[in-house]
Protein backbone atom coordinates (compact mmCIF):
# COMPACT_ATOMS: atom_id res chain seq x y z
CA UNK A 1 -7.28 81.02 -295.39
CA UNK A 2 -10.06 80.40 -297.87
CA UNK A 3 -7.78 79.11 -300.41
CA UNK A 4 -6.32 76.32 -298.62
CA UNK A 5 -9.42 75.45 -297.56
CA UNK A 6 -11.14 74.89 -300.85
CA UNK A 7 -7.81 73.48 -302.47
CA UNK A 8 -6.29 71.44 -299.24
CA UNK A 9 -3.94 69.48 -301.32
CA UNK A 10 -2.70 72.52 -303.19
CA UNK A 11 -0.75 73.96 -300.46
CA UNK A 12 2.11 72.11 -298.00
CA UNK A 13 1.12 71.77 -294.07
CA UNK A 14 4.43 74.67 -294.02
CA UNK A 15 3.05 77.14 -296.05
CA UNK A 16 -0.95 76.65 -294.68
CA UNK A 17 0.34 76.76 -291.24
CA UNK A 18 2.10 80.12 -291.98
CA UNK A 19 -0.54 81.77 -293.41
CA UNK A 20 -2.88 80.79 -290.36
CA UNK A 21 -0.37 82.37 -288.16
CA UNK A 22 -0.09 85.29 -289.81
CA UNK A 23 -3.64 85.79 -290.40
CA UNK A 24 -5.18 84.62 -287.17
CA UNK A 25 -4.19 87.16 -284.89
CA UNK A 26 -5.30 89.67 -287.38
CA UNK A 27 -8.68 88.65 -288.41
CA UNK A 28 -11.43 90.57 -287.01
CA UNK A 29 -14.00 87.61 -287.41
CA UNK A 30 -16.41 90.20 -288.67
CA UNK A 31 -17.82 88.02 -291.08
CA UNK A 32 -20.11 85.35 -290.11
CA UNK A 33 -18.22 83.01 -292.22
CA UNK A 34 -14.95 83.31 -290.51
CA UNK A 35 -15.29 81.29 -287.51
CA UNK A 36 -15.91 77.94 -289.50
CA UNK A 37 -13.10 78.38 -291.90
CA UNK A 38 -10.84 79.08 -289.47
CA UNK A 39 -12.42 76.13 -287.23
CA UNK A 40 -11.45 73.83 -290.56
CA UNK A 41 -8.25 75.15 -291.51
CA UNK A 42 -7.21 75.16 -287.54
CA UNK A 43 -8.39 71.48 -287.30
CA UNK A 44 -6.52 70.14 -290.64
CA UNK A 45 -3.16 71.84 -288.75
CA UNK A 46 -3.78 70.20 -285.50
CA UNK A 47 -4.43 73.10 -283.82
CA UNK A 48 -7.28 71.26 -281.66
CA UNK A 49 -7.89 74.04 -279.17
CA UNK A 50 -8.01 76.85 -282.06
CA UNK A 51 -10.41 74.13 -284.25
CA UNK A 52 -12.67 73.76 -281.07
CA UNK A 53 -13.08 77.26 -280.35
CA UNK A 54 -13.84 78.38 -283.78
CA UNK A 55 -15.55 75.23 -284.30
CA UNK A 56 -18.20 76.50 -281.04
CA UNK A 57 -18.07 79.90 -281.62
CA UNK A 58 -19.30 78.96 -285.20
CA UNK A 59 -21.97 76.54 -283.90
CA UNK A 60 -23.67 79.41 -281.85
CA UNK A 61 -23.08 82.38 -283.60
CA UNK A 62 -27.17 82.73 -283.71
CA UNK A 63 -28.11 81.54 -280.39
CA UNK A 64 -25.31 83.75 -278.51
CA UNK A 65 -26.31 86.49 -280.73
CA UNK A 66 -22.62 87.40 -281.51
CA UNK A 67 -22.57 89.20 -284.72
CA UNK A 68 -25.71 91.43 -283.25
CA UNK A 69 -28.19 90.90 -285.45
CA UNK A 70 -30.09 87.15 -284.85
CA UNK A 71 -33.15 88.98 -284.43
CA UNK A 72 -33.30 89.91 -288.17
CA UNK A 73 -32.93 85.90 -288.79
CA UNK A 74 -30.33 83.38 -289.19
CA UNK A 75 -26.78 83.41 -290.21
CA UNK A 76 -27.82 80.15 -293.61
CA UNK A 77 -24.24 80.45 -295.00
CA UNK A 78 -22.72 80.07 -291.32
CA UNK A 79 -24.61 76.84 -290.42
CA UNK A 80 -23.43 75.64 -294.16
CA UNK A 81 -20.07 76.95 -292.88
CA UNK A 82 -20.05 74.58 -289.79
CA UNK A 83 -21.27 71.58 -291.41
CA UNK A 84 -18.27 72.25 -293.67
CA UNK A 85 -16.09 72.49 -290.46
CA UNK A 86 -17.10 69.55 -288.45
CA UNK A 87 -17.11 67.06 -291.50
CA UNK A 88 -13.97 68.29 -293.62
CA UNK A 89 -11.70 70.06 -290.81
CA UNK A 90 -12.71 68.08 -287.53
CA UNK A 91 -13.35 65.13 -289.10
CA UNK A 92 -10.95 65.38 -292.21
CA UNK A 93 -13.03 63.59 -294.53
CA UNK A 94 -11.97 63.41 -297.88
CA UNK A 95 -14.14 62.56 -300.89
CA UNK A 96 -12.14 60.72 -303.85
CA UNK A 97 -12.48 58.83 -306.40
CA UNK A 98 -16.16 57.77 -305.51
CA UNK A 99 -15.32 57.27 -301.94
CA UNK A 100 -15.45 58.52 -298.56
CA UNK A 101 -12.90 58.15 -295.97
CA UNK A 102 -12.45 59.53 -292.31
CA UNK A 103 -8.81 59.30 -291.67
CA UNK A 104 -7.51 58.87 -287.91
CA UNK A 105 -11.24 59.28 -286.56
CA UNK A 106 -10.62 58.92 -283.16
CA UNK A 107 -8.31 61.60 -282.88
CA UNK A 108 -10.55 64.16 -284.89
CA UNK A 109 -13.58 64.14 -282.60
CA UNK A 110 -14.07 67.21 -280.81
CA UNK A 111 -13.42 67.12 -277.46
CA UNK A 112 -16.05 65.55 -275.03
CA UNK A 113 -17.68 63.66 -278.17
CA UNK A 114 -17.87 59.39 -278.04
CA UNK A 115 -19.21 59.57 -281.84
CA UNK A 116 -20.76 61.33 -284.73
CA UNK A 117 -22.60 59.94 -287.45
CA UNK A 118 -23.99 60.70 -290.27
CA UNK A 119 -25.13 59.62 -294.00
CA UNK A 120 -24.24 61.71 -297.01
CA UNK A 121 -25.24 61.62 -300.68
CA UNK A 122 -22.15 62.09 -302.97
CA UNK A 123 -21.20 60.84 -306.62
CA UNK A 124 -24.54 59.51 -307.25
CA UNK A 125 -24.07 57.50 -304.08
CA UNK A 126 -25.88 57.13 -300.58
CA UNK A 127 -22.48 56.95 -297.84
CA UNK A 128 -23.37 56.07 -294.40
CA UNK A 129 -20.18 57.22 -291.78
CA UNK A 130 -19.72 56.31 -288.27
CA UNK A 131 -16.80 58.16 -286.18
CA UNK A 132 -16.41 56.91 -283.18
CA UNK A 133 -13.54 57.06 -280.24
């Protein structure tokens, strides 16, 4: 699933979707990496109860202690990971061209959430974003 997340326009809905559902049942999630990419890739498929479970299970993998080791520090790459997931697989920003856009934002807001916001630096540029319901 890594692939078609780096390279989303790369690969057809058809052929992403079929490699989620082959791979999803089978993934062991023993990386701490897996929950967000699967969160993103779940999310860009419409798949909004797979993309919010990932999506949460990514957002506390420290605090719940799930991979068994928060005591020797934090998961870095994993909080990177869900940053990744919220903005370009919840959200579905896209940056082109010198430009940020938020397609359909009020159907990619996690469940139970009236807005996110945020301000990003990207292309040399400072991009403030509101998503709201």
């Amino acid at each position: 699933l890594m692939l078609p997340f780096l390279f989303p326009e790369e690969f057809s809905h058809e052929v992403v979707r079929a490699n989620y559902d082959y791979y999803e049942p089978r993934t062991d999630h023993g990386s701490s990496l897996s929950p967000a990419i699967h969160a993103a890739v779940a999310a860009r498929l419409g798949l909004r109860e797979h993309a919010e479970r990932y999506f949460h299970q990514s957002l506390t993998l420290d605090l719940s202690n799930q991979m068994g080791n928060s005591a020797s520090g934090v998961h870095a790459a994993c909080m990177g990971g869900t940053w990744q997931a919220l903005v370009f697989g919840l959200l579905g920003m896209r940056l082109t061209d010198g430009e940020v856009t938020v397609p359909d934002p009020a159907r990619q807001l996690p469940e139970g959430w009236s807005s996110v916001e945020m301000e990003l630096a990207w292309g040399g540029r400072r991009h403030s974003v509101r998503v709201q319901r």
